[in-house]
C-alpha atoms as a PDB file:
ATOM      1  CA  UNK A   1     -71.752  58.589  14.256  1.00  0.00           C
ATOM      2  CA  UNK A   2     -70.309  58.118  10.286  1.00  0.00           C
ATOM      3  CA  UNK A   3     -67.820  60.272  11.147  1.00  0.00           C
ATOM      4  CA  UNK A   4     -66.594  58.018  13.802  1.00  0.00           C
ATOM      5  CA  UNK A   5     -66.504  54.972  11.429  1.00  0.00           C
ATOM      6  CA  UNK A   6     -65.163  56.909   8.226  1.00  0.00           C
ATOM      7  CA  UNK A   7     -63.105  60.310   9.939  1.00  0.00           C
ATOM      8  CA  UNK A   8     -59.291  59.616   9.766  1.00  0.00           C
ATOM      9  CA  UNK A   9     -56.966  61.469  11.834  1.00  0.00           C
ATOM     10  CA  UNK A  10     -54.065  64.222  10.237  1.00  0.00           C
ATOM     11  CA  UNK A  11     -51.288  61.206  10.986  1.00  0.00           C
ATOM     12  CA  UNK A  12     -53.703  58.697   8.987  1.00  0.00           C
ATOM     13  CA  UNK A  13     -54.285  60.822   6.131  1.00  0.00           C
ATOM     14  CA  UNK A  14     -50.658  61.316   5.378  1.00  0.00           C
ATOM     15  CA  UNK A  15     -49.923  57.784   5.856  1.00  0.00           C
ATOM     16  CA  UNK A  16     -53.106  56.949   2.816  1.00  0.00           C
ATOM     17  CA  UNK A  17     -51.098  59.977   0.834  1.00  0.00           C
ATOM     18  CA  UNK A  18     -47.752  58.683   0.535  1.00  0.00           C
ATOM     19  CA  UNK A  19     -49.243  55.215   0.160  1.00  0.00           C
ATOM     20  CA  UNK A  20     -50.526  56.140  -3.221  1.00  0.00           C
ATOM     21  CA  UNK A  21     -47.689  58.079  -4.086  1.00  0.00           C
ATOM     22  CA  UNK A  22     -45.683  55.016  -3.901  1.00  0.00           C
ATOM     23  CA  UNK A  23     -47.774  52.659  -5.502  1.00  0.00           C
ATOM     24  CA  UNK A  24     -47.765  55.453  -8.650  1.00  0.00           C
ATOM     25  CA  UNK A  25     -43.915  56.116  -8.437  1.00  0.00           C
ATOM     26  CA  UNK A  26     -43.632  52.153  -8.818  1.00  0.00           C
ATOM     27  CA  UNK A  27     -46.087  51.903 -11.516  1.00  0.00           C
ATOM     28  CA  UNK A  28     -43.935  54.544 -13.169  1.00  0.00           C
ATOM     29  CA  UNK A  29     -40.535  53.252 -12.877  1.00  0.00           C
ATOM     30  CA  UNK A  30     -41.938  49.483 -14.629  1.00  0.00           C
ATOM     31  CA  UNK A  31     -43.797  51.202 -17.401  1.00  0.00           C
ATOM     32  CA  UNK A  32     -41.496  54.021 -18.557  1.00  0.00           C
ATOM     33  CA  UNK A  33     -37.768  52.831 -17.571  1.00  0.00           C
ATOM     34  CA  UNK A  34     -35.731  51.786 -20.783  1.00  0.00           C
ATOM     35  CA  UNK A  35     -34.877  47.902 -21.067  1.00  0.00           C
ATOM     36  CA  UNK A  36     -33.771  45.775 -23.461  1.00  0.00           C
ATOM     37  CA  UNK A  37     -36.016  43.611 -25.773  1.00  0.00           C
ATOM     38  CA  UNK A  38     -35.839  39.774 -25.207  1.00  0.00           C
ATOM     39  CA  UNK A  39     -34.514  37.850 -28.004  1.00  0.00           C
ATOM     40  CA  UNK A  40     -35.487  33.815 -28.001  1.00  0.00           C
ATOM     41  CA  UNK A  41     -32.818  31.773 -28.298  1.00  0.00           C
ATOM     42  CA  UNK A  42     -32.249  29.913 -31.372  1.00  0.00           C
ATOM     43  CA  UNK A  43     -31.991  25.879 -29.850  1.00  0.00           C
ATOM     44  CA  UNK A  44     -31.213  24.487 -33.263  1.00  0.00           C
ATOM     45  CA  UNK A  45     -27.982  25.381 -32.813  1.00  0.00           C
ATOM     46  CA  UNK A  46     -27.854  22.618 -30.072  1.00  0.00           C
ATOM     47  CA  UNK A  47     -28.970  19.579 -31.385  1.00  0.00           C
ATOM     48  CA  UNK A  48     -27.359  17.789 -34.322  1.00  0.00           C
ATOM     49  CA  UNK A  49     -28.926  16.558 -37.842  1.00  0.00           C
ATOM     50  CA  UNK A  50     -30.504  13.803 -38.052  1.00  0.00           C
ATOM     51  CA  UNK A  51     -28.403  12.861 -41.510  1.00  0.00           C
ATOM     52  CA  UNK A  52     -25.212  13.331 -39.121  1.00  0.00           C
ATOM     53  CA  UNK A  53     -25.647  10.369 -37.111  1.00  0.00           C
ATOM     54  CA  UNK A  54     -24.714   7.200 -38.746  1.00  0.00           C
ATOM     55  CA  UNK A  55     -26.979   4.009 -38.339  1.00  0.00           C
ATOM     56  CA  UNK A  56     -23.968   1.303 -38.714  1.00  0.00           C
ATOM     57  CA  UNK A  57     -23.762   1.464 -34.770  1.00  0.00           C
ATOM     58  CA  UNK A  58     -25.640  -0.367 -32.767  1.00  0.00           C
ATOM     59  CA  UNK A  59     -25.650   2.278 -30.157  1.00  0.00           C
ATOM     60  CA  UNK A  60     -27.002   5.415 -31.867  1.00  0.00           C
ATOM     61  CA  UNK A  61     -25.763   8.275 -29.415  1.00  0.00           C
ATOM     62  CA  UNK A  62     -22.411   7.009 -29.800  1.00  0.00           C
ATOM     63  CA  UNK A  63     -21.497   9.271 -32.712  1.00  0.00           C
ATOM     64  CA  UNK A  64     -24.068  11.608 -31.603  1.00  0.00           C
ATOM     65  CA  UNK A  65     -21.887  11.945 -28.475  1.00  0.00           C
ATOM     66  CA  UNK A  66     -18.764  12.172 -30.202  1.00  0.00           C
ATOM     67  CA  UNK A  67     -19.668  15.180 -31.868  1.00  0.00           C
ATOM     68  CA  UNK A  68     -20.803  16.660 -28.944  1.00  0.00           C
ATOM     69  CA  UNK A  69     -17.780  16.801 -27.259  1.00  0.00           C
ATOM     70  CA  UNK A  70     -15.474  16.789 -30.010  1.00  0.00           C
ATOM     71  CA  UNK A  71     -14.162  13.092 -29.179  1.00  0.00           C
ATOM     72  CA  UNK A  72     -12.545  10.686 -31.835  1.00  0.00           C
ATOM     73  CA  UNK A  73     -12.684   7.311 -30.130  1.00  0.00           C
ATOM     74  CA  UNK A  74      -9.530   5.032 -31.438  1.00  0.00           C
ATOM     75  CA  UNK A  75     -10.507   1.862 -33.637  1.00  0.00           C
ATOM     76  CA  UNK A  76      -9.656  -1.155 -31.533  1.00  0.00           C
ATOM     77  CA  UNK A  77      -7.240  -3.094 -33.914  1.00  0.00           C
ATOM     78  CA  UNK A  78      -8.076  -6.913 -34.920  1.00  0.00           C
ATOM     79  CA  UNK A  79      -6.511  -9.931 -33.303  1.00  0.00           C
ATOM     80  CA  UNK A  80      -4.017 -11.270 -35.271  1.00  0.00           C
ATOM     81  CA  UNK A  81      -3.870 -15.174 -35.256  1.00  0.00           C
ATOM     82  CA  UNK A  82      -0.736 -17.123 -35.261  1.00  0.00           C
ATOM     83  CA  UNK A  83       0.958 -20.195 -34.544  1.00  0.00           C
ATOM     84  CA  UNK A  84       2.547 -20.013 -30.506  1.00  0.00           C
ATOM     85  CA  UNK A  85       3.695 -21.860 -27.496  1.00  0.00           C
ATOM     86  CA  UNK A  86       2.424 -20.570 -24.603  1.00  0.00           C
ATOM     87  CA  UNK A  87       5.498 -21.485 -22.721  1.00  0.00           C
ATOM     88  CA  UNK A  88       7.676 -18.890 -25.155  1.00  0.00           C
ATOM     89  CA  UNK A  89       5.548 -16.155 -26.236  1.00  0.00           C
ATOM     90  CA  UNK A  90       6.464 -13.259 -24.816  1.00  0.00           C
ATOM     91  CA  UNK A  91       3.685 -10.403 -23.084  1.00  0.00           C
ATOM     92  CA  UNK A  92       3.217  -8.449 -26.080  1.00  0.00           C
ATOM     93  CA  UNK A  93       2.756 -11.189 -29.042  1.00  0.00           C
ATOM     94  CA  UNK A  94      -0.050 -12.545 -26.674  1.00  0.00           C
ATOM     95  CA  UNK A  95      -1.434  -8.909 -26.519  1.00  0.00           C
ATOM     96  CA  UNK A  96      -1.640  -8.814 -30.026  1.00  0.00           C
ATOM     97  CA  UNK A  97      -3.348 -12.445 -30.318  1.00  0.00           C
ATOM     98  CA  UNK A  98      -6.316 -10.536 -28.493  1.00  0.00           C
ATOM     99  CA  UNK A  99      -5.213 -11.087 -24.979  1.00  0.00           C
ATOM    100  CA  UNK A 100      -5.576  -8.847 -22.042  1.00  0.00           C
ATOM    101  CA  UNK A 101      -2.522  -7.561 -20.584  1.00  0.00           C
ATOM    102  CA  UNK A 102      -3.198  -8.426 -16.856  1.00  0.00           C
ATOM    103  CA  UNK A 103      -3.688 -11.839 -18.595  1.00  0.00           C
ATOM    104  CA  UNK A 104      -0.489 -12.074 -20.840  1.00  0.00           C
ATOM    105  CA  UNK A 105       1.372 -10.593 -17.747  1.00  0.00           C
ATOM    106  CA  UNK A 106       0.254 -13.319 -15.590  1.00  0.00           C
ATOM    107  CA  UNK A 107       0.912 -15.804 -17.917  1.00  0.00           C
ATOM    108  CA  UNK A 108       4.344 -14.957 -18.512  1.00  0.00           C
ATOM    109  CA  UNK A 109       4.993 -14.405 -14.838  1.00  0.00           C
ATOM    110  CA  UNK A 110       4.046 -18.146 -14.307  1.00  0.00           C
ATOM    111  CA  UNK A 111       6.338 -19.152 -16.985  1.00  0.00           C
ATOM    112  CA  UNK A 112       9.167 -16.994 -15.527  1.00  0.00           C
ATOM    113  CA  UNK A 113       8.956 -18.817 -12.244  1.00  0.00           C
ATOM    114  CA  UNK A 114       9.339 -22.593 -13.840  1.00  0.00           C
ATOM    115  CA  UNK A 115       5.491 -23.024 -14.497  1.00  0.00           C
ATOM    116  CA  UNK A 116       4.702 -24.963 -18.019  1.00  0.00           C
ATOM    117  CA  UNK A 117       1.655 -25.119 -20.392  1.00  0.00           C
ATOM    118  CA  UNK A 118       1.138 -28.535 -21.592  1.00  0.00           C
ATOM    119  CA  UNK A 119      -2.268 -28.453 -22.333  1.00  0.00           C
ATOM    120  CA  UNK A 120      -5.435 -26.413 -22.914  1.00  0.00           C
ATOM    121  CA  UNK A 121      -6.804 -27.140 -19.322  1.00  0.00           C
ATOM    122  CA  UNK A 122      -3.894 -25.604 -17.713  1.00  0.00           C
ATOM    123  CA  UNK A 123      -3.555 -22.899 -20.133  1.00  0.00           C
ATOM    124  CA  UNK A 124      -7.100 -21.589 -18.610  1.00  0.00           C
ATOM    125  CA  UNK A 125      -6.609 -22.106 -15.345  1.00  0.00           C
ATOM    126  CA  UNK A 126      -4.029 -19.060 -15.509  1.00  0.00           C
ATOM    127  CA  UNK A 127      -5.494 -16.004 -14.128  1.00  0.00           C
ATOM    128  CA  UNK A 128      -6.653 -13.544 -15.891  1.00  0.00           C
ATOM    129  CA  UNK A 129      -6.507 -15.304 -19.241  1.00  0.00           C
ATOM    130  CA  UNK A 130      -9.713 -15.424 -21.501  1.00  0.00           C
ATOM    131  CA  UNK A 131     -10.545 -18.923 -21.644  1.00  0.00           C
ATOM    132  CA  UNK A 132     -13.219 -18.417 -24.588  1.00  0.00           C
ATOM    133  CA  UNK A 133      -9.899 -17.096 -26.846  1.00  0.00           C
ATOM    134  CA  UNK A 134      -8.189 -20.124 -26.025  1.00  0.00           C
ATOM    135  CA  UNK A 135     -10.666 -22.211 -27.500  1.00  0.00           C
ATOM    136  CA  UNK A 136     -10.426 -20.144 -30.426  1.00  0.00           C
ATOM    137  CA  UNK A 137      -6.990 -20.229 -31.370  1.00  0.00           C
ATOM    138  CA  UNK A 138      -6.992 -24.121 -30.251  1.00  0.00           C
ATOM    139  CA  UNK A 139      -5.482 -24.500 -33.773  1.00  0.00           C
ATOM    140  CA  UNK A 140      -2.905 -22.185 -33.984  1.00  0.00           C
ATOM    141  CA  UNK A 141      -1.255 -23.368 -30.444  1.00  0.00           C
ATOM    142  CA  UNK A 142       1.183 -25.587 -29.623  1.00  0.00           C
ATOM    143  CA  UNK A 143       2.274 -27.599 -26.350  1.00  0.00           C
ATOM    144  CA  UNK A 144       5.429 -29.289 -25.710  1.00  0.00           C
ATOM    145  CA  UNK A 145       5.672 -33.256 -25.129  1.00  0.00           C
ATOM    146  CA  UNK A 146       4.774 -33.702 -21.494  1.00  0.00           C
ATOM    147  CA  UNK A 147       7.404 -35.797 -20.654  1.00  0.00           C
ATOM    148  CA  UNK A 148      10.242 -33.832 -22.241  1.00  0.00           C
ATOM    149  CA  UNK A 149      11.975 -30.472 -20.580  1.00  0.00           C
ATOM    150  CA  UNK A 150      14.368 -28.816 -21.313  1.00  0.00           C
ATOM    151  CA  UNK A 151      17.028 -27.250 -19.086  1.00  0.00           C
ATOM    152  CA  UNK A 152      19.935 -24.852 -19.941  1.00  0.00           C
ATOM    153  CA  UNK A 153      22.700 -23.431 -17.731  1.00  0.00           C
ATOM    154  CA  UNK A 154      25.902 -21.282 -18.322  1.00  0.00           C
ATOM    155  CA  UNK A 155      27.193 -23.125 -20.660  1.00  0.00           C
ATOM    156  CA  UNK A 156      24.317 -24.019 -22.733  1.00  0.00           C
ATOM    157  CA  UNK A 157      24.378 -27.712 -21.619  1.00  0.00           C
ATOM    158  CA  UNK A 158      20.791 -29.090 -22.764  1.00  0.00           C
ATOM    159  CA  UNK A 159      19.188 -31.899 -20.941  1.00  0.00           C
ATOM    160  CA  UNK A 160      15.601 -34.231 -22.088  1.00  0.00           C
ATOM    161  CA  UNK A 161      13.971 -35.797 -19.578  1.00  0.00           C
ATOM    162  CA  UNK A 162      12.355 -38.973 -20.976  1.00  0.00           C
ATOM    163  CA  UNK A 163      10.922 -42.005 -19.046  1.00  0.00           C
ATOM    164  CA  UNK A 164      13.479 -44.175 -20.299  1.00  0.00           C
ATOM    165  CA  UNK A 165      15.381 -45.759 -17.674  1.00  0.00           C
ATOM    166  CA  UNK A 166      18.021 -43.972 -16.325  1.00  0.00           C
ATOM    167  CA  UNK A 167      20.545 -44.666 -13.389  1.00  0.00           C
ATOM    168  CA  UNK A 168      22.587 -42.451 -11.501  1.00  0.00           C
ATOM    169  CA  UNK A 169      25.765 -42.336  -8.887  1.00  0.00           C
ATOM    170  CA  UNK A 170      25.068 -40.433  -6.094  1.00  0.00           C
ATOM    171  CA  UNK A 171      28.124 -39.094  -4.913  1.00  0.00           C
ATOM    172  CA  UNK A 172      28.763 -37.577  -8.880  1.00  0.00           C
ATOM    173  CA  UNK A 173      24.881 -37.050 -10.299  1.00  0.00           C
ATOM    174  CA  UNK A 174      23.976 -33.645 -10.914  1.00  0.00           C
ATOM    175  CA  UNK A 175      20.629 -31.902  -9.970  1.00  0.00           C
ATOM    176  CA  UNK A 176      19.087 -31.783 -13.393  1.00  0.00           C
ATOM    177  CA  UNK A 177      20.332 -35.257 -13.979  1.00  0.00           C
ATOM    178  CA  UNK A 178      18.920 -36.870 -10.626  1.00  0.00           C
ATOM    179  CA  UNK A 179      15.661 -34.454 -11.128  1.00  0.00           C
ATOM    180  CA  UNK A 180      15.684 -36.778 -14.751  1.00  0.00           C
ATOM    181  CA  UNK A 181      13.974 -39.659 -12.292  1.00  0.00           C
ATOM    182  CA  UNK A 182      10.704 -40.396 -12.758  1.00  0.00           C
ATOM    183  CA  UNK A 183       9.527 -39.697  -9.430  1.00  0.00           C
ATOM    184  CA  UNK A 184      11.803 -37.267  -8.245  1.00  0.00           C
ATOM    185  CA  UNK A 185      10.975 -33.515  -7.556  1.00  0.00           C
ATOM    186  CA  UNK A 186      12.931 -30.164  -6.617  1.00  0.00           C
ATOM    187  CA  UNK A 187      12.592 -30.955  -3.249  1.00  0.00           C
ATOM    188  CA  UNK A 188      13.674 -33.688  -3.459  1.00  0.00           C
ATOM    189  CA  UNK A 189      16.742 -33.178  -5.263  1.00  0.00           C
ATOM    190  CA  UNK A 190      17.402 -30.395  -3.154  1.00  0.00           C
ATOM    191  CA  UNK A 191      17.613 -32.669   0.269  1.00  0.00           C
ATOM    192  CA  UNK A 192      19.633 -35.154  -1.117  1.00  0.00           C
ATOM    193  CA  UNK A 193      22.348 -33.252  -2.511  1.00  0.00           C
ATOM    194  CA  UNK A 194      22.194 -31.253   0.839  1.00  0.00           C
ATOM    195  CA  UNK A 195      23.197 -34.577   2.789  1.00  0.00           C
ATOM    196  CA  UNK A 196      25.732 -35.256   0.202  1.00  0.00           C
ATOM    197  CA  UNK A 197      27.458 -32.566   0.956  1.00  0.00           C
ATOM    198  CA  UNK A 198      27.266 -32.840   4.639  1.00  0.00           C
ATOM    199  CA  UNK A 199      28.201 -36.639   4.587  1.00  0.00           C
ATOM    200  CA  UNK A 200      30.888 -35.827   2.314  1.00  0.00           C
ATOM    201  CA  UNK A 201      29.112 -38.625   0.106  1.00  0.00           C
ATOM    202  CA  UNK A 202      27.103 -41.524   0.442  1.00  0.00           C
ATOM    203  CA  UNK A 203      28.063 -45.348   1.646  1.00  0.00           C
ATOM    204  CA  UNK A 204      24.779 -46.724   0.574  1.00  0.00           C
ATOM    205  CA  UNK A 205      21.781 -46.031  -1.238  1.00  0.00           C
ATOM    206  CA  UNK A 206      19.893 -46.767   2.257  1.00  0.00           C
ATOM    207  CA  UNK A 207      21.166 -43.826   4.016  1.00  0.00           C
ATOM    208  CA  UNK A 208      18.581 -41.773   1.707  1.00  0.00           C
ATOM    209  CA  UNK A 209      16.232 -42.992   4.896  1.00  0.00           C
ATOM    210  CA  UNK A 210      18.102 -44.011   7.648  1.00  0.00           C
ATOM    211  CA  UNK A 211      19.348 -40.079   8.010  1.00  0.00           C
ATOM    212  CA  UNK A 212      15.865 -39.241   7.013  1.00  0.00           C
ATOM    213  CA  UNK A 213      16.862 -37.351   3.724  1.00  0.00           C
ATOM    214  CA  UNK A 214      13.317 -39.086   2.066  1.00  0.00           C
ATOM    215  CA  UNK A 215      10.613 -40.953   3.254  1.00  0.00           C
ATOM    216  CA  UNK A 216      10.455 -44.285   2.823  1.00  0.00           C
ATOM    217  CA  UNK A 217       7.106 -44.313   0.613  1.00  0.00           C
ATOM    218  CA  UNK A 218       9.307 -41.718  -1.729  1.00  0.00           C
ATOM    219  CA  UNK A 219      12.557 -44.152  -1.434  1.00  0.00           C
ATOM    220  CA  UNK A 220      11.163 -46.999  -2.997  1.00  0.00           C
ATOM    221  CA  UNK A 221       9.556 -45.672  -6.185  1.00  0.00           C
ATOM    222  CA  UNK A 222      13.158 -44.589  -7.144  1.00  0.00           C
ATOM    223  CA  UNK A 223      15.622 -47.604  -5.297  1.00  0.00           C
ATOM    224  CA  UNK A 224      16.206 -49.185  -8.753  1.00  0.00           C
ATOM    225  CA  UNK A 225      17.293 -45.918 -10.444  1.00  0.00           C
ATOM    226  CA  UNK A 226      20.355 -45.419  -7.988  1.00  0.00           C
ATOM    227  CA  UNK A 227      23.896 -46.544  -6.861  1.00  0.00           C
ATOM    228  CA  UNK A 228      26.314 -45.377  -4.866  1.00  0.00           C
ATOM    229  CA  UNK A 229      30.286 -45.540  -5.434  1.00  0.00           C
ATOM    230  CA  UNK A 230      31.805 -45.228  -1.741  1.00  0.00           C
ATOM    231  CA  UNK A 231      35.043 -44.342  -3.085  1.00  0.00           C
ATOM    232  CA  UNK A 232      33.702 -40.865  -3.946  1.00  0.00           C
ATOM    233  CA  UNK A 233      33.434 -39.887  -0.740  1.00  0.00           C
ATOM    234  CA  UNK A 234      34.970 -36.765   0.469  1.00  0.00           C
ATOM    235  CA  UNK A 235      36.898 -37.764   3.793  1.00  0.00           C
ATOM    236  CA  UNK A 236      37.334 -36.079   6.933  1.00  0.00           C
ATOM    237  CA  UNK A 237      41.370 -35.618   7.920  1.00  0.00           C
ATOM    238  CA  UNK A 238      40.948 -36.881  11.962  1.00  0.00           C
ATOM    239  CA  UNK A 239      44.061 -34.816  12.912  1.00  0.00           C
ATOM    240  CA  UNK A 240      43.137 -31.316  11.391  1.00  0.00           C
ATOM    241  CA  UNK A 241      39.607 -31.396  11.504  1.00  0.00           C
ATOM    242  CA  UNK A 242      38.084 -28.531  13.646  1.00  0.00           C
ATOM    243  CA  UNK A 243      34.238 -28.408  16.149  1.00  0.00           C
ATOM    244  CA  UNK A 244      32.818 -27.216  12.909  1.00  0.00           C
ATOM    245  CA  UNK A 245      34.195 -29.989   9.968  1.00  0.00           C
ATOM    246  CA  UNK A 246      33.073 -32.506  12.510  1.00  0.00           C
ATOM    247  CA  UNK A 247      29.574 -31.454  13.322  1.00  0.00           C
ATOM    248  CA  UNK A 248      28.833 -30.938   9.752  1.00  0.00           C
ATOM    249  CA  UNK A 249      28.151 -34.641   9.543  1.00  0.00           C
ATOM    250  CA  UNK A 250      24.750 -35.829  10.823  1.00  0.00           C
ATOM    251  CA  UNK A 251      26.788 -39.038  11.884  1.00  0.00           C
ATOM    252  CA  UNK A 252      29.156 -36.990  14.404  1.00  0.00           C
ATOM    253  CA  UNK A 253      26.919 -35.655  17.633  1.00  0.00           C
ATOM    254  CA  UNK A 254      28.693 -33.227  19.762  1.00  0.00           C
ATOM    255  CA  UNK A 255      29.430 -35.514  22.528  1.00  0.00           C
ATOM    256  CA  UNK A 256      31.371 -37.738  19.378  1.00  0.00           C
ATOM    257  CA  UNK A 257      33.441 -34.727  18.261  1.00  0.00           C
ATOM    258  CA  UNK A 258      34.337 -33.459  21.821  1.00  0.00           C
ATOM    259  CA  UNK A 259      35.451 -36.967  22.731  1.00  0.00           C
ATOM    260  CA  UNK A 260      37.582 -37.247  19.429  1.00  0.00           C
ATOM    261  CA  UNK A 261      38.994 -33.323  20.137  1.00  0.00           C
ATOM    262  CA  UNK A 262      40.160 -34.450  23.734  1.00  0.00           C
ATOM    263  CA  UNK A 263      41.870 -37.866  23.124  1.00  0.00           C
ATOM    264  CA  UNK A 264      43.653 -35.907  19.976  1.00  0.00           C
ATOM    265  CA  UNK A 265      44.805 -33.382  22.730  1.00  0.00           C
ATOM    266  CA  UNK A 266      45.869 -35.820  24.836  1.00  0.00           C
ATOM    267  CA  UNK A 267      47.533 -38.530  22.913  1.00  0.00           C
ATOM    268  CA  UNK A 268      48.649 -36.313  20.161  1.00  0.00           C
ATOM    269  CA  UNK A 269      47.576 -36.979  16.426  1.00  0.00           C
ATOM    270  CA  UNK A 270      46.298 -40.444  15.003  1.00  0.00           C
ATOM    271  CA  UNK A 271      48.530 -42.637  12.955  1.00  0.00           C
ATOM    272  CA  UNK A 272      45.672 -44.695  12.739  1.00  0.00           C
ATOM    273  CA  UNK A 273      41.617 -44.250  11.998  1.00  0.00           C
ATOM    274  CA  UNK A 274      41.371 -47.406  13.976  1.00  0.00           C
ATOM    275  CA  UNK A 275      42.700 -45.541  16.951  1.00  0.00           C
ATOM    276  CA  UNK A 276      39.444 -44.312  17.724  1.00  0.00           C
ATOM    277  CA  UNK A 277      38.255 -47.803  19.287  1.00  0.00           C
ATOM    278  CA  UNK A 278      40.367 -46.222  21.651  1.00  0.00           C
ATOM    279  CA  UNK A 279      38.322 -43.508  22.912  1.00  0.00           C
ATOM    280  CA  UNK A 280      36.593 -45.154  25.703  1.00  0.00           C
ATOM    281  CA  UNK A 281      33.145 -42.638  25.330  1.00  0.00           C
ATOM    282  CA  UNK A 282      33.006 -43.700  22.183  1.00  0.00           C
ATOM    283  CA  UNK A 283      30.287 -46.349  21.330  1.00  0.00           C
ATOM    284  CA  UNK A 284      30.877 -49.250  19.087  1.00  0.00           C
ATOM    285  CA  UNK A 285      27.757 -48.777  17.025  1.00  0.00           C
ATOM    286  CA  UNK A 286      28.454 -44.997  16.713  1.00  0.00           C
ATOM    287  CA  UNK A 287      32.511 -45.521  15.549  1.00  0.00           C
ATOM    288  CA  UNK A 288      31.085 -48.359  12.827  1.00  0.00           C
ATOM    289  CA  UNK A 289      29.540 -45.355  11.480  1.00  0.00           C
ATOM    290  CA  UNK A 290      32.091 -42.693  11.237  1.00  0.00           C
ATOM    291  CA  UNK A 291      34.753 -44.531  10.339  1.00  0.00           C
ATOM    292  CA  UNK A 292      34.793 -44.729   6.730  1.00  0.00           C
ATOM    293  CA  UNK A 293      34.346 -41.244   6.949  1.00  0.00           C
ATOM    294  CA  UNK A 294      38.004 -40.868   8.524  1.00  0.00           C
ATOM    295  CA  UNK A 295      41.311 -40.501   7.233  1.00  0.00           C
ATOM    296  CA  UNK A 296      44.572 -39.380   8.705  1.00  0.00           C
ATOM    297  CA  UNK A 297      47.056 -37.843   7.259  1.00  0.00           C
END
């Protein structure tokens, strides 16, 4: 009966045997093979003295960090303070007044596109400028008189803009000169020279909004400061004129010029402007119009 609980067989016997043989050959092996001793390593060697790290920072891993990794970070240099208009400093002087340089860039690229400083509030409303260094170098800044520019061309001419009264000729005023107006803008300088030029020249002062060149509400701020000299206008020669010459003038529609073109075919050149009365088409009201702006030759 123990024998049936306790008896192993041949096959179990060798298994137990080379069981133990293992577990000795193991035991072996950790216990007698050669190996290196273990040698703790020394961590002062990473970490830095306490009497290296200075305690004029307010952040007191910054120079702890620096030494770490061997970095010198560059001393930021001092704003220098001096005496500038905003409308001529150039990107680099405002760099050095403590500015950023998205800021001074953006300042100067307003200025390069007509803009103008005149005062502190517009000086901040440029983007990218700090307004809080504005306010500091209030004193050292300077703004030109509001109601004087100054404009330069090739050759040099210099113009001031004041709010003294000033009058002009249409047909012979140039842009800066007529821009001079109190009331007058760039766009508007820029549509009435452009009928000028079509027209050949103005009759009359009223034309500015008969042919729609200004509104009305625009017109009469600036009436007084105009005149017009009719015999400045550029004329139109009735015999040699071409489609094109004609058509240029807001006053001459195409059914106008084709009627004038025909009767010239027919009946040969004009010895007279009046000769157009002749052109049977050809309305009264319209040939009151375009006939100051005739000549023959």
């Amino acid at each position: 009966m123990i024998n049936d609980w306790f008896g192993f067989t041949l096959q179990e016997r060798r298994g137990i045997a080379a069981f133990i043989l293992l577990c000795i050959l193991v035991y072996c092996v950790g216990e007698f093979w050669p190996h290196k001793d273990f040698k703790e390593v020394e961590q002062s060697h990473y970490f830095v003295s306490n009497d290296s790290i200075s305690h004029d920072t307010d952040d007191p891993n910054q120079n702890l960090n620096e030494m770490m990794w061997g970095v010198e970070k560059p001393i930021k240099k001092a704003a220098q303070k001096f005496r500038f208009d905003p409308n001529t400093i150039s990107t680099d002087s405002l760099v050095l007044l403590g500015f950023s340089k998205f800021g001074a860039k953006s300042l100067t690229n307003f200025i390069a596109k007509g803009g103008k400083i005149y005062d502190e509030t517009k000086f901040k409303s440029i983007y990218g400028i700090d307004t809080i260094l504005v306010k500091e170098l209030q004193g050292f800044i300077s703004y030109p008189v509001k109601n004087t520019l100054t404009y330069s061309k090739s050759e040099k001419k210099e113009f001031v803009k004041t709010q003294e009264l000033i009058i002009v000729e249409l047909n012979t005023v140039d842009s800066i000169t007529l821009d001079a107006i109190k009331g007058v803008g760039p766009y508007m300088v820029k549509r009435i020279l452009q009928y000028r030029k079509r027209l050949g020249g103005y009759l009359y002062k009223e034309q500015l909004t008969e042919l729609g060149v200004i509104a009305d509400s625009l017109y009469q701020p600036i009436a007084e400061f105009v005149l017009v000299d009719p015999s400045k206008i550029n004329k139109i020669n009735l015999n040699t004129a071409d489609y094109k010459v004609f058509t240029a003038n807001p006053y001459f529609s195409k059914e106008t010029t084709n009627a004038i073109i025909k009767y010239r075919k027919q009946h040969g050149p004009f010895t007279d402007v009046l000769h157009i009365r002749r052109i049977r088409s050809l309305k009264e009201e319209v040939g009151e119009k375009i006939l100051p702006y005739l000549m023959v030759e």
